[in-house]
PDB file of N, CA and C in Angstrom:
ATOM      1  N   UNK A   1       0.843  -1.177   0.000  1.00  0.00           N
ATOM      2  CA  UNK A   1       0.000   0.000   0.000  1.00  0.00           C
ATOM      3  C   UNK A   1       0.890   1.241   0.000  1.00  0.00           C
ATOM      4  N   UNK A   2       0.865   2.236  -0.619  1.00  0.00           N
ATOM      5  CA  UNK A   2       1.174   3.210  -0.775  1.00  0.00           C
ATOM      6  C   UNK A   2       0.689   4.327   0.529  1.00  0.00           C
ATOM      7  N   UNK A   3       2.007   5.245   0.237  1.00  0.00           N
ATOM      8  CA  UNK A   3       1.398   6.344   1.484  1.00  0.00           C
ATOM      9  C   UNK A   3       0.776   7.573   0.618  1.00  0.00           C
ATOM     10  N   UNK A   4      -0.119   8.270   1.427  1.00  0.00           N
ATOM     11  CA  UNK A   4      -0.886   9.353   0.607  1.00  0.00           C
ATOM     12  C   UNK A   4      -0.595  10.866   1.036  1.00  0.00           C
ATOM     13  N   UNK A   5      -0.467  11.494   0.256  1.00  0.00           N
ATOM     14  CA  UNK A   5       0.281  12.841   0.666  1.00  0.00           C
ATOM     15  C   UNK A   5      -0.850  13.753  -0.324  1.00  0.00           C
ATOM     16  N   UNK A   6      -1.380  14.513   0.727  1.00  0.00           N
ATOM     17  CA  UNK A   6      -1.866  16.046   0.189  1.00  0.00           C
ATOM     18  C   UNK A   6      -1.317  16.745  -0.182  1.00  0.00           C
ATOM     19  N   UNK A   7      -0.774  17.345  -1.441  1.00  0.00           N
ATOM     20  CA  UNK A   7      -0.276  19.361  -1.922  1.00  0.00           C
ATOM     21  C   UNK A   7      -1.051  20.336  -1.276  1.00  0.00           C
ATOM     22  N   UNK A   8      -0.733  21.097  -1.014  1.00  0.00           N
ATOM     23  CA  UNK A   8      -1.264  22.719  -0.512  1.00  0.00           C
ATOM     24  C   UNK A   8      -2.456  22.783  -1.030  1.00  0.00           C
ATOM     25  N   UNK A   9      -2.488  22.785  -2.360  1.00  0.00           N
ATOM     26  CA  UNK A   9      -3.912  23.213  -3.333  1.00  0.00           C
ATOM     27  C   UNK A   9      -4.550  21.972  -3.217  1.00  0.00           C
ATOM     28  N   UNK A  10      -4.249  20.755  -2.463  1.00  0.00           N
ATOM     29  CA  UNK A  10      -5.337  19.688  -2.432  1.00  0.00           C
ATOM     30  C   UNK A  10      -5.880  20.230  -0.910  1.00  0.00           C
ATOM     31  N   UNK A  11      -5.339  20.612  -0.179  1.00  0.00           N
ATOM     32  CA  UNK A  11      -5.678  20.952   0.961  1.00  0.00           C
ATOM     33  C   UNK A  11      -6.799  21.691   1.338  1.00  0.00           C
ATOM     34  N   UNK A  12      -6.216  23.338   0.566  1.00  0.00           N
ATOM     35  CA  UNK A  12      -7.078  24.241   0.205  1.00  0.00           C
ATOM     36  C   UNK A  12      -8.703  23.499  -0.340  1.00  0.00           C
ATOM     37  N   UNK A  13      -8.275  22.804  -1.268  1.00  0.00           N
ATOM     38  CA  UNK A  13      -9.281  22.136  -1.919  1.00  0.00           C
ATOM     39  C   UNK A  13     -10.458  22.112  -1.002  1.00  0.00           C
ATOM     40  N   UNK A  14     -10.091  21.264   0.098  1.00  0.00           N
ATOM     41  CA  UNK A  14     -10.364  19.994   0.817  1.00  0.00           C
ATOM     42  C   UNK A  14     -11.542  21.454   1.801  1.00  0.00           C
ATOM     43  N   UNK A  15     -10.525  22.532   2.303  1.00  0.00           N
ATOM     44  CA  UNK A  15     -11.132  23.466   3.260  1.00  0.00           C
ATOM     45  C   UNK A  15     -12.539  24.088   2.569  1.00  0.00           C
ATOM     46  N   UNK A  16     -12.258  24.534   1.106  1.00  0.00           N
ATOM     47  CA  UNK A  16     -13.608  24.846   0.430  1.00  0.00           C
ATOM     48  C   UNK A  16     -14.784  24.050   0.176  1.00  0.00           C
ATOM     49  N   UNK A  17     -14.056  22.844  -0.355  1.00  0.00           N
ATOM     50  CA  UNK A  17     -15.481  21.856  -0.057  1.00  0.00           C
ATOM     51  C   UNK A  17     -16.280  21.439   0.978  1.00  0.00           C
ATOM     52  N   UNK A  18     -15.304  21.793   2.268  1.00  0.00           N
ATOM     53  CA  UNK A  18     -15.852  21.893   3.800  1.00  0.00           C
ATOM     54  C   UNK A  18     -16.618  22.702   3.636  1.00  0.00           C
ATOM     55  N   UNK A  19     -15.993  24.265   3.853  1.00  0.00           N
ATOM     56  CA  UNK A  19     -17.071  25.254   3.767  1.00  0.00           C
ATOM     57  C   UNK A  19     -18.306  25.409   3.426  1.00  0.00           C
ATOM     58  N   UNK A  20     -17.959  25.084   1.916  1.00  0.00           N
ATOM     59  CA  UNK A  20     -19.146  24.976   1.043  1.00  0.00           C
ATOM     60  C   UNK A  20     -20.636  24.025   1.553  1.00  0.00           C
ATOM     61  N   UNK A  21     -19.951  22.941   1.942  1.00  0.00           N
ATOM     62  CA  UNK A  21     -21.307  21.831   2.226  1.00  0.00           C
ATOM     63  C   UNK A  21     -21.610  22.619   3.381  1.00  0.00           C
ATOM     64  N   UNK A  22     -20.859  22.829   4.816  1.00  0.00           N
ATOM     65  CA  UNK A  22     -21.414  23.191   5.581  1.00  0.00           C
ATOM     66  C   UNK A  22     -22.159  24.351   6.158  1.00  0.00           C
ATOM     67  N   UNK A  23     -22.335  24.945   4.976  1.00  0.00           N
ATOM     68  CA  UNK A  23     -22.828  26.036   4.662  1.00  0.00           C
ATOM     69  C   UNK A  23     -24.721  25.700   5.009  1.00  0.00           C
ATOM     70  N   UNK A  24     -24.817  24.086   4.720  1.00  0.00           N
ATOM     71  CA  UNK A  24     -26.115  23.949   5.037  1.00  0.00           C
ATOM     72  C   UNK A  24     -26.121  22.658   5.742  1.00  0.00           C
ATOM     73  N   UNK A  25     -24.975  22.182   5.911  1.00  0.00           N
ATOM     74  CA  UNK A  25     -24.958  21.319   7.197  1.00  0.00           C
ATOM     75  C   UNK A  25     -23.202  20.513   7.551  1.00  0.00           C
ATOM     76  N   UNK A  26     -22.920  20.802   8.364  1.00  0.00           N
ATOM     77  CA  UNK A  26     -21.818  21.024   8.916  1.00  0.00           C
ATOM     78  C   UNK A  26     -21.359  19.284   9.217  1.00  0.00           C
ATOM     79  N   UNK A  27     -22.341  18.776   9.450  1.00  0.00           N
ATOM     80  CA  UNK A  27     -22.735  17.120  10.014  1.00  0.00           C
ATOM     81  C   UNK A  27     -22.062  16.385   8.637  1.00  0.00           C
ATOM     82  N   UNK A  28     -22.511  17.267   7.256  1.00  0.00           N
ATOM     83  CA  UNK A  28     -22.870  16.620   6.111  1.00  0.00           C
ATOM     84  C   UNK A  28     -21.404  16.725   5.621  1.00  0.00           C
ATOM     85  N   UNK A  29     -20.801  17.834   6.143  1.00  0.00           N
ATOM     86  CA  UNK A  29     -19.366  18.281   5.358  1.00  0.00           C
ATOM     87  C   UNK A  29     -18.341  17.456   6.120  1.00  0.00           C
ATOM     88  N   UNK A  30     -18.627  17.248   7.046  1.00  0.00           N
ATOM     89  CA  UNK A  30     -17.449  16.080   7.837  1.00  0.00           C
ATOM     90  C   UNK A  30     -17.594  14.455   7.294  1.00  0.00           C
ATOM     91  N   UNK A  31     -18.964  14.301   6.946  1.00  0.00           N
ATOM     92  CA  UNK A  31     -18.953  12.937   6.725  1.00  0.00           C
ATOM     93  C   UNK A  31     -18.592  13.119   5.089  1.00  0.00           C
ATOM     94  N   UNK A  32     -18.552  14.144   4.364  1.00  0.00           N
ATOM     95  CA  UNK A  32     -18.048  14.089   2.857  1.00  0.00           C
ATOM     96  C   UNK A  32     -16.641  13.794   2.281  1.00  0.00           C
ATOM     97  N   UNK A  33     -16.368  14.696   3.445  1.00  0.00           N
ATOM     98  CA  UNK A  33     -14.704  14.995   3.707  1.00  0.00           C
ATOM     99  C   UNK A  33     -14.033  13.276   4.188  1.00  0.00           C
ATOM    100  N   UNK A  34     -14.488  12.566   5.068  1.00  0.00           N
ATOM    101  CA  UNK A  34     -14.510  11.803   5.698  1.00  0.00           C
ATOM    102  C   UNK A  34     -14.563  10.333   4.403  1.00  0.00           C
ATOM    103  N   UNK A  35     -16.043  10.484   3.597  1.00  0.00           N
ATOM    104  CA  UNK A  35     -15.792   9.680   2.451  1.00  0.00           C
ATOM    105  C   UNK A  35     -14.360   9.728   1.667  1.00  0.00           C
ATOM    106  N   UNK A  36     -14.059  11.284   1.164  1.00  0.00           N
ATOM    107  CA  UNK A  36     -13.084  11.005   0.584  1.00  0.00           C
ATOM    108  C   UNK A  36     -11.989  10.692   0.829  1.00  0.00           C
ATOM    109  N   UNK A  37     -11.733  10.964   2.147  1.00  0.00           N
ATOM    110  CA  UNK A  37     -10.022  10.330   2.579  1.00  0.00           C
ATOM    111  C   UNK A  37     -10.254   8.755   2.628  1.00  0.00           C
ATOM    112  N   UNK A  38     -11.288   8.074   2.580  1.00  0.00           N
ATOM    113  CA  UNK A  38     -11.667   6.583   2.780  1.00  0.00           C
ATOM    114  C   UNK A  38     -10.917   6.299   1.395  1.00  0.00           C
ATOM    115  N   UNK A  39     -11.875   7.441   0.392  1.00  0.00           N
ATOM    116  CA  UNK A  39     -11.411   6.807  -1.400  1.00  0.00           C
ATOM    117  C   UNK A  39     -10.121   6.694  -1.324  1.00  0.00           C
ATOM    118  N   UNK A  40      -9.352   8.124  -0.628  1.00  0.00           N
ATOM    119  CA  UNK A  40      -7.840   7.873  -1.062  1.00  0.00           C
ATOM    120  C   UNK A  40      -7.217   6.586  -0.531  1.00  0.00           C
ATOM    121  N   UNK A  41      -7.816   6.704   0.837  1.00  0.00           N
ATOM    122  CA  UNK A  41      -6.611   5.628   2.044  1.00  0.00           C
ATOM    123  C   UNK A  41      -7.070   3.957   1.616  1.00  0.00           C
ATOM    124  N   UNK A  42      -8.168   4.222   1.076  1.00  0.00           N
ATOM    125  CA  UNK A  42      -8.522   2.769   1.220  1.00  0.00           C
ATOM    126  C   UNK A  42      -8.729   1.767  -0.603  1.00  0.00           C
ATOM    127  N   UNK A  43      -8.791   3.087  -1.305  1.00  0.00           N
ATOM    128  CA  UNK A  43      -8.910   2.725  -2.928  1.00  0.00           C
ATOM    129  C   UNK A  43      -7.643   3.049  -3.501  1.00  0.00           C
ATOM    130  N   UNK A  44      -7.296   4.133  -3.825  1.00  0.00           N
ATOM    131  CA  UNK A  44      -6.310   4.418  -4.554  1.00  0.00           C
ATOM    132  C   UNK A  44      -5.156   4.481  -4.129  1.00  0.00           C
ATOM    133  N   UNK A  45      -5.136   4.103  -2.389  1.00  0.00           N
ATOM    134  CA  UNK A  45      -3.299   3.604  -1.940  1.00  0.00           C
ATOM    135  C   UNK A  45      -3.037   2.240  -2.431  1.00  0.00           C
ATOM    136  N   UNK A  46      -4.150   1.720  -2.355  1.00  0.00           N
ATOM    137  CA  UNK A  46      -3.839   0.202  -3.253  1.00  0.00           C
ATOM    138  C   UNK A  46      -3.770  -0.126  -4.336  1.00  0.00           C
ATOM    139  N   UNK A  47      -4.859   0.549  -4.787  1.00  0.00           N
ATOM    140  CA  UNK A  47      -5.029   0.258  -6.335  1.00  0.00           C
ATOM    141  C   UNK A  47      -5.309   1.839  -7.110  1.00  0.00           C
ATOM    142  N   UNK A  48      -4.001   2.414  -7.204  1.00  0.00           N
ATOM    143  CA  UNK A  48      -3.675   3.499  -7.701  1.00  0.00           C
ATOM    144  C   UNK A  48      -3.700   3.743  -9.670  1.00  0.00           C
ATOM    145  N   UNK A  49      -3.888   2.380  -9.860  1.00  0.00           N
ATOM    146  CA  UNK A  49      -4.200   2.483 -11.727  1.00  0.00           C
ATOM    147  C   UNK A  49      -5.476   2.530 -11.620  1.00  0.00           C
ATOM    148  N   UNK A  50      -6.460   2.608 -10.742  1.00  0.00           N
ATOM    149  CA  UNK A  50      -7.847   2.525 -10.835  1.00  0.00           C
ATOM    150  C   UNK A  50      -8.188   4.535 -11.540  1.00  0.00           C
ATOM    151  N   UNK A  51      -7.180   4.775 -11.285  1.00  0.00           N
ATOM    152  CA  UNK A  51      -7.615   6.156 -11.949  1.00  0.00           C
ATOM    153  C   UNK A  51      -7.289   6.588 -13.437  1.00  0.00           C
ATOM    154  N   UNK A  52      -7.956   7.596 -14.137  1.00  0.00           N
ATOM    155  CA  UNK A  52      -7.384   7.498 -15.419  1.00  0.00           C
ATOM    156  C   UNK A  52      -7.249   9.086 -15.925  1.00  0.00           C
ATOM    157  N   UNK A  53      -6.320   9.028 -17.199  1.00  0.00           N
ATOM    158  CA  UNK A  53      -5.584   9.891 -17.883  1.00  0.00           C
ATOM    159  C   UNK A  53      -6.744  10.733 -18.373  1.00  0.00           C
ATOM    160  N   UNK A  54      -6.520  12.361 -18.727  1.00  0.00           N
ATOM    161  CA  UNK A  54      -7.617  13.409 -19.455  1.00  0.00           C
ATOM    162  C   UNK A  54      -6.795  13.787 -20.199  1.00  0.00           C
ATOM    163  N   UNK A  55      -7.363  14.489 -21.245  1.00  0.00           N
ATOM    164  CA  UNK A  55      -6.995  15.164 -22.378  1.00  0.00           C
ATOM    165  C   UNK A  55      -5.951  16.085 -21.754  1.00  0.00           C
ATOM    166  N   UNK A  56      -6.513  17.092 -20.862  1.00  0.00           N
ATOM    167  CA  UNK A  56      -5.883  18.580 -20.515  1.00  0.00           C
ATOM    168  C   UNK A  56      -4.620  17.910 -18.993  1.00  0.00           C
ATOM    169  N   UNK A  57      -4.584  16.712 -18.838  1.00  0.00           N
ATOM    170  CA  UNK A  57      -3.318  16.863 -17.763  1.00  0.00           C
ATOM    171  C   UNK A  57      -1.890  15.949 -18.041  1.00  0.00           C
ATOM    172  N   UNK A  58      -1.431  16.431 -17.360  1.00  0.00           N
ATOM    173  CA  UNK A  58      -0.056  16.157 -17.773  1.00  0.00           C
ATOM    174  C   UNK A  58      -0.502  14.414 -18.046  1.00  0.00           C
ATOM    175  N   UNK A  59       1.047  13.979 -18.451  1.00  0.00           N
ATOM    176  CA  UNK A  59       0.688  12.141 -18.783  1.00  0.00           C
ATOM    177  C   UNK A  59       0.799  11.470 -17.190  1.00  0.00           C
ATOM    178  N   UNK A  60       1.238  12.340 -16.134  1.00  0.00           N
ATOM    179  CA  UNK A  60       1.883  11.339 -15.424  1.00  0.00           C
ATOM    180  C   UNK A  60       0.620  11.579 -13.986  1.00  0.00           C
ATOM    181  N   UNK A  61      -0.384  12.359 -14.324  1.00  0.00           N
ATOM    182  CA  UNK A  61      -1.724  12.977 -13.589  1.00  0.00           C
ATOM    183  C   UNK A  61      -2.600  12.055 -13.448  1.00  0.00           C
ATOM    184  N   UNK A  62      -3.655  11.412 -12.836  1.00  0.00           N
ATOM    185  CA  UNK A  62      -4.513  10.272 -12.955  1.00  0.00           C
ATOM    186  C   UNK A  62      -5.782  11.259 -12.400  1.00  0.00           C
ATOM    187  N   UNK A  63      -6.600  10.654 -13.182  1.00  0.00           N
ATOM    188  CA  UNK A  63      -8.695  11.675 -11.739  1.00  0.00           C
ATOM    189  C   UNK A  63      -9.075   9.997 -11.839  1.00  0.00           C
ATOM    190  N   UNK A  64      -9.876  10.143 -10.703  1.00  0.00           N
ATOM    191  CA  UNK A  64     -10.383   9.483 -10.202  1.00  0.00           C
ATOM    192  C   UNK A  64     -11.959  10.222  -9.160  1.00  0.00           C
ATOM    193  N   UNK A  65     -13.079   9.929  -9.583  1.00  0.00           N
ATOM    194  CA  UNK A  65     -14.442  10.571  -9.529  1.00  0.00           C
ATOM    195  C   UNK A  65     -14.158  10.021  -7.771  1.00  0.00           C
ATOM    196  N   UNK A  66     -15.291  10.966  -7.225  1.00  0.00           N
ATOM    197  CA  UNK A  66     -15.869  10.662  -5.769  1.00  0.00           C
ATOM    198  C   UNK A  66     -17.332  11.669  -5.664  1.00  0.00           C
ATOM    199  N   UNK A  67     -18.386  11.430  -6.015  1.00  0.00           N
ATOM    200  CA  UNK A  67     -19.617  11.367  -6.258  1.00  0.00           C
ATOM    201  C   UNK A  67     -19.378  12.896  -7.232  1.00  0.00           C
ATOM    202  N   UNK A  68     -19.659  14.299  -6.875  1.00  0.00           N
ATOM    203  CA  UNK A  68     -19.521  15.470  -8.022  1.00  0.00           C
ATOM    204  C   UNK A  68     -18.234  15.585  -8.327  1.00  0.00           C
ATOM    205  N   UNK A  69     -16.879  14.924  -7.348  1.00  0.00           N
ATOM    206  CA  UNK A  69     -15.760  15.787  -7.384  1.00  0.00           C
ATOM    207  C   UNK A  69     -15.058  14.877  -8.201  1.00  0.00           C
ATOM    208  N   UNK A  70     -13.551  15.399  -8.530  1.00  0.00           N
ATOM    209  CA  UNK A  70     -12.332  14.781  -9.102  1.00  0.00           C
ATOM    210  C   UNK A  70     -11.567  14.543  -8.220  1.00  0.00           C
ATOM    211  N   UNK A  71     -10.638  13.651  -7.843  1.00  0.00           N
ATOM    212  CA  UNK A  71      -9.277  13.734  -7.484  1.00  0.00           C
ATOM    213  C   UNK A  71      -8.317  13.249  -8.248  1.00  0.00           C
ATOM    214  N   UNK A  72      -7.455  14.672  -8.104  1.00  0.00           N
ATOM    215  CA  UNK A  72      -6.696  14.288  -9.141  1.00  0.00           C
ATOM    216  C   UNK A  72      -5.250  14.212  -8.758  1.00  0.00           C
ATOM    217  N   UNK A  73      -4.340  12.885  -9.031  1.00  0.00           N
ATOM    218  CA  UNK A  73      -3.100  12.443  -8.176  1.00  0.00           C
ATOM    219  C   UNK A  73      -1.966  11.829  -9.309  1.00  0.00           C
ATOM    220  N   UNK A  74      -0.774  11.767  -8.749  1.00  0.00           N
ATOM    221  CA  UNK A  74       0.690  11.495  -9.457  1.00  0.00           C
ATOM    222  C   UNK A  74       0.612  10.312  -8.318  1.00  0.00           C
ATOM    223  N   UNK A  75       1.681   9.428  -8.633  1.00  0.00           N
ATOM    224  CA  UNK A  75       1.817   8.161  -7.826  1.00  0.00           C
ATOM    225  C   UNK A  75       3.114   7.771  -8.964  1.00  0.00           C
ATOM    226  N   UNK A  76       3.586   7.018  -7.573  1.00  0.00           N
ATOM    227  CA  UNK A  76       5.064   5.979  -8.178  1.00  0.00           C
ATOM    228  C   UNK A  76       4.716   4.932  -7.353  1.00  0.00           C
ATOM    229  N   UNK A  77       6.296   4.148  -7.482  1.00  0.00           N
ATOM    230  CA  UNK A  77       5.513   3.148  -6.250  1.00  0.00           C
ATOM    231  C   UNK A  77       5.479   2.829  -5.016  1.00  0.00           C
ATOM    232  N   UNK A  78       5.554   4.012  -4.353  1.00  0.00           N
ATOM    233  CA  UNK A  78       6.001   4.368  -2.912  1.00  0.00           C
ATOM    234  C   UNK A  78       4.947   5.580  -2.471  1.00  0.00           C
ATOM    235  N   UNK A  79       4.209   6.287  -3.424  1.00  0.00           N
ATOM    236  CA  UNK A  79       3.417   7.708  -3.024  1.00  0.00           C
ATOM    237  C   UNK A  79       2.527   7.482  -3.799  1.00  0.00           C
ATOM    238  N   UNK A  80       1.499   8.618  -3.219  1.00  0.00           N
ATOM    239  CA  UNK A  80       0.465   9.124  -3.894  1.00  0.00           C
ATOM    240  C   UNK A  80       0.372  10.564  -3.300  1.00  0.00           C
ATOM    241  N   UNK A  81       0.561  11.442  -4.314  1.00  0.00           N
ATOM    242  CA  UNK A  81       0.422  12.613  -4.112  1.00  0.00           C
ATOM    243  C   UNK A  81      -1.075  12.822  -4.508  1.00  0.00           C
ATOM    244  N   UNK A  82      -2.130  13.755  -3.922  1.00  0.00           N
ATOM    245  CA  UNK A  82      -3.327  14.530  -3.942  1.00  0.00           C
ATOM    246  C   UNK A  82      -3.364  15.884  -4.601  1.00  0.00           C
ATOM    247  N   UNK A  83      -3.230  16.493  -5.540  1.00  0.00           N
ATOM    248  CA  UNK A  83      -2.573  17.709  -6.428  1.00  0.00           C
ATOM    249  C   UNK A  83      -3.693  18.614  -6.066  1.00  0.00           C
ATOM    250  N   UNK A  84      -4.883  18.158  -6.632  1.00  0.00           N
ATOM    251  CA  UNK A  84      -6.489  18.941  -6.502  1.00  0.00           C
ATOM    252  C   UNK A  84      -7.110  18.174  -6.325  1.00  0.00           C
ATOM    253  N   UNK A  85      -8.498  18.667  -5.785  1.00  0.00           N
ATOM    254  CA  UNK A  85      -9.651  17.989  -5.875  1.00  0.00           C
ATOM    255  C   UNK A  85     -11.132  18.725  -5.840  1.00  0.00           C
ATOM    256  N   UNK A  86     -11.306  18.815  -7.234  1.00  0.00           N
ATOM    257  CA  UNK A  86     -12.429  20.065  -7.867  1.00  0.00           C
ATOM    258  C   UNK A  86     -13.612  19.076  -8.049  1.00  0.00           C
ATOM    259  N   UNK A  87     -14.512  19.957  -8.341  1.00  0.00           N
ATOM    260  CA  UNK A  87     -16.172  20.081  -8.485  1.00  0.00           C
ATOM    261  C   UNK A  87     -15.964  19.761  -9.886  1.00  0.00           C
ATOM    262  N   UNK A  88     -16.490  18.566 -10.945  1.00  0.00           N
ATOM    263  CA  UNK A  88     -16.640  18.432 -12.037  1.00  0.00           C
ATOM    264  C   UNK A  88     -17.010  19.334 -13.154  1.00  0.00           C
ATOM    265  N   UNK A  89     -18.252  20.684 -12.154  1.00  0.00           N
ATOM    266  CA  UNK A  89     -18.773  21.372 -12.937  1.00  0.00           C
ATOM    267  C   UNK A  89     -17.805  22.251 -13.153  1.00  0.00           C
ATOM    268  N   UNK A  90     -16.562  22.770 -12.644  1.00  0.00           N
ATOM    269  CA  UNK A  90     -15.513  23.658 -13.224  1.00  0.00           C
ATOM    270  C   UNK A  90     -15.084  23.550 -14.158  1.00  0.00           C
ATOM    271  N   UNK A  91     -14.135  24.752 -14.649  1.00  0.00           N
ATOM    272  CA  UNK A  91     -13.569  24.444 -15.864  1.00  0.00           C
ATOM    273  C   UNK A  91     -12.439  24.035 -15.879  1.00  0.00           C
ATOM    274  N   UNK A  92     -12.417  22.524 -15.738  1.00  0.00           N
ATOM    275  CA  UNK A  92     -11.302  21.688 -15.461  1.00  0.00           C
ATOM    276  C   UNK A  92      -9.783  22.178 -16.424  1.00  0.00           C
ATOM    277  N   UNK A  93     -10.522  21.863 -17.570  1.00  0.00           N
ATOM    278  CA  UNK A  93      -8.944  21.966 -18.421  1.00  0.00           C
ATOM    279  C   UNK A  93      -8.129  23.550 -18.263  1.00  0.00           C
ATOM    280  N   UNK A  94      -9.149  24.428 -18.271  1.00  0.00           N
ATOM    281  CA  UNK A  94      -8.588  25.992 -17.563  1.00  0.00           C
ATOM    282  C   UNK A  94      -7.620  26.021 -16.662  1.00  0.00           C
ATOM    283  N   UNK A  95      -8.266  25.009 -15.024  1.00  0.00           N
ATOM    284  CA  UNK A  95      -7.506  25.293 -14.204  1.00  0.00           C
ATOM    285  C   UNK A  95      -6.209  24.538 -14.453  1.00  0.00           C
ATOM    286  N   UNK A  96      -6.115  23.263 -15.189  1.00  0.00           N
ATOM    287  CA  UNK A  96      -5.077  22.751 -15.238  1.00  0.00           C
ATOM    288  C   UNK A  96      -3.676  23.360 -15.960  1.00  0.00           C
ATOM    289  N   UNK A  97      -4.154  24.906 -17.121  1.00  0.00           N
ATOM    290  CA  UNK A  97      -3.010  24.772 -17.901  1.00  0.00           C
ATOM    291  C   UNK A  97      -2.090  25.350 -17.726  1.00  0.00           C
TER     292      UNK A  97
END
């Protein structure tokens, strides 16, 4: 199993999507937040090809969905880095270039 490491801007990420949900329930934004570190720690430290390549990111970038959002991560075979993790409805390839 791989270890999982957040970037700054996955972090950030992580604080807005808090915000955001708990904006109408605070209960709802911990258990969201809570899903997704499950996806990372428990899906993609293991099985890190489960994610796949986009047009607009680098070759060595993987997304991987978690109900609206992306996460999007680099991995070797010792890490998994967390780069971002956006709202589908953005303009993905924008923020990436």
């Amino acid at each position: 199993m791989r270890r999982i490491v957040f970037s700054p801007e996955a972090l950030e990420d992580l604080e807005e999507i808090w915000l955001y949900i708990a904006q109408d329930s605070p209960a709802r934004a911990d258990g969201f937040l809570d899903q997704l570190y499950a996806l990372c720690t428990e899906k993609l430290a293991v099985f890190p090809e489960i994610g796949t390549g986009r047009d607009y990111l680098d070759e060595h970038v993987s997304a991987f969905p978690c109900k609206r959002y992306m996460i999007y991560y680099r991995s070797d075979t010792v890490l998994i880095e967390i780069i971002r993790i956006l709202h589908g409805s953005r303009d993905l390839p924008a923020i990436f270039q």
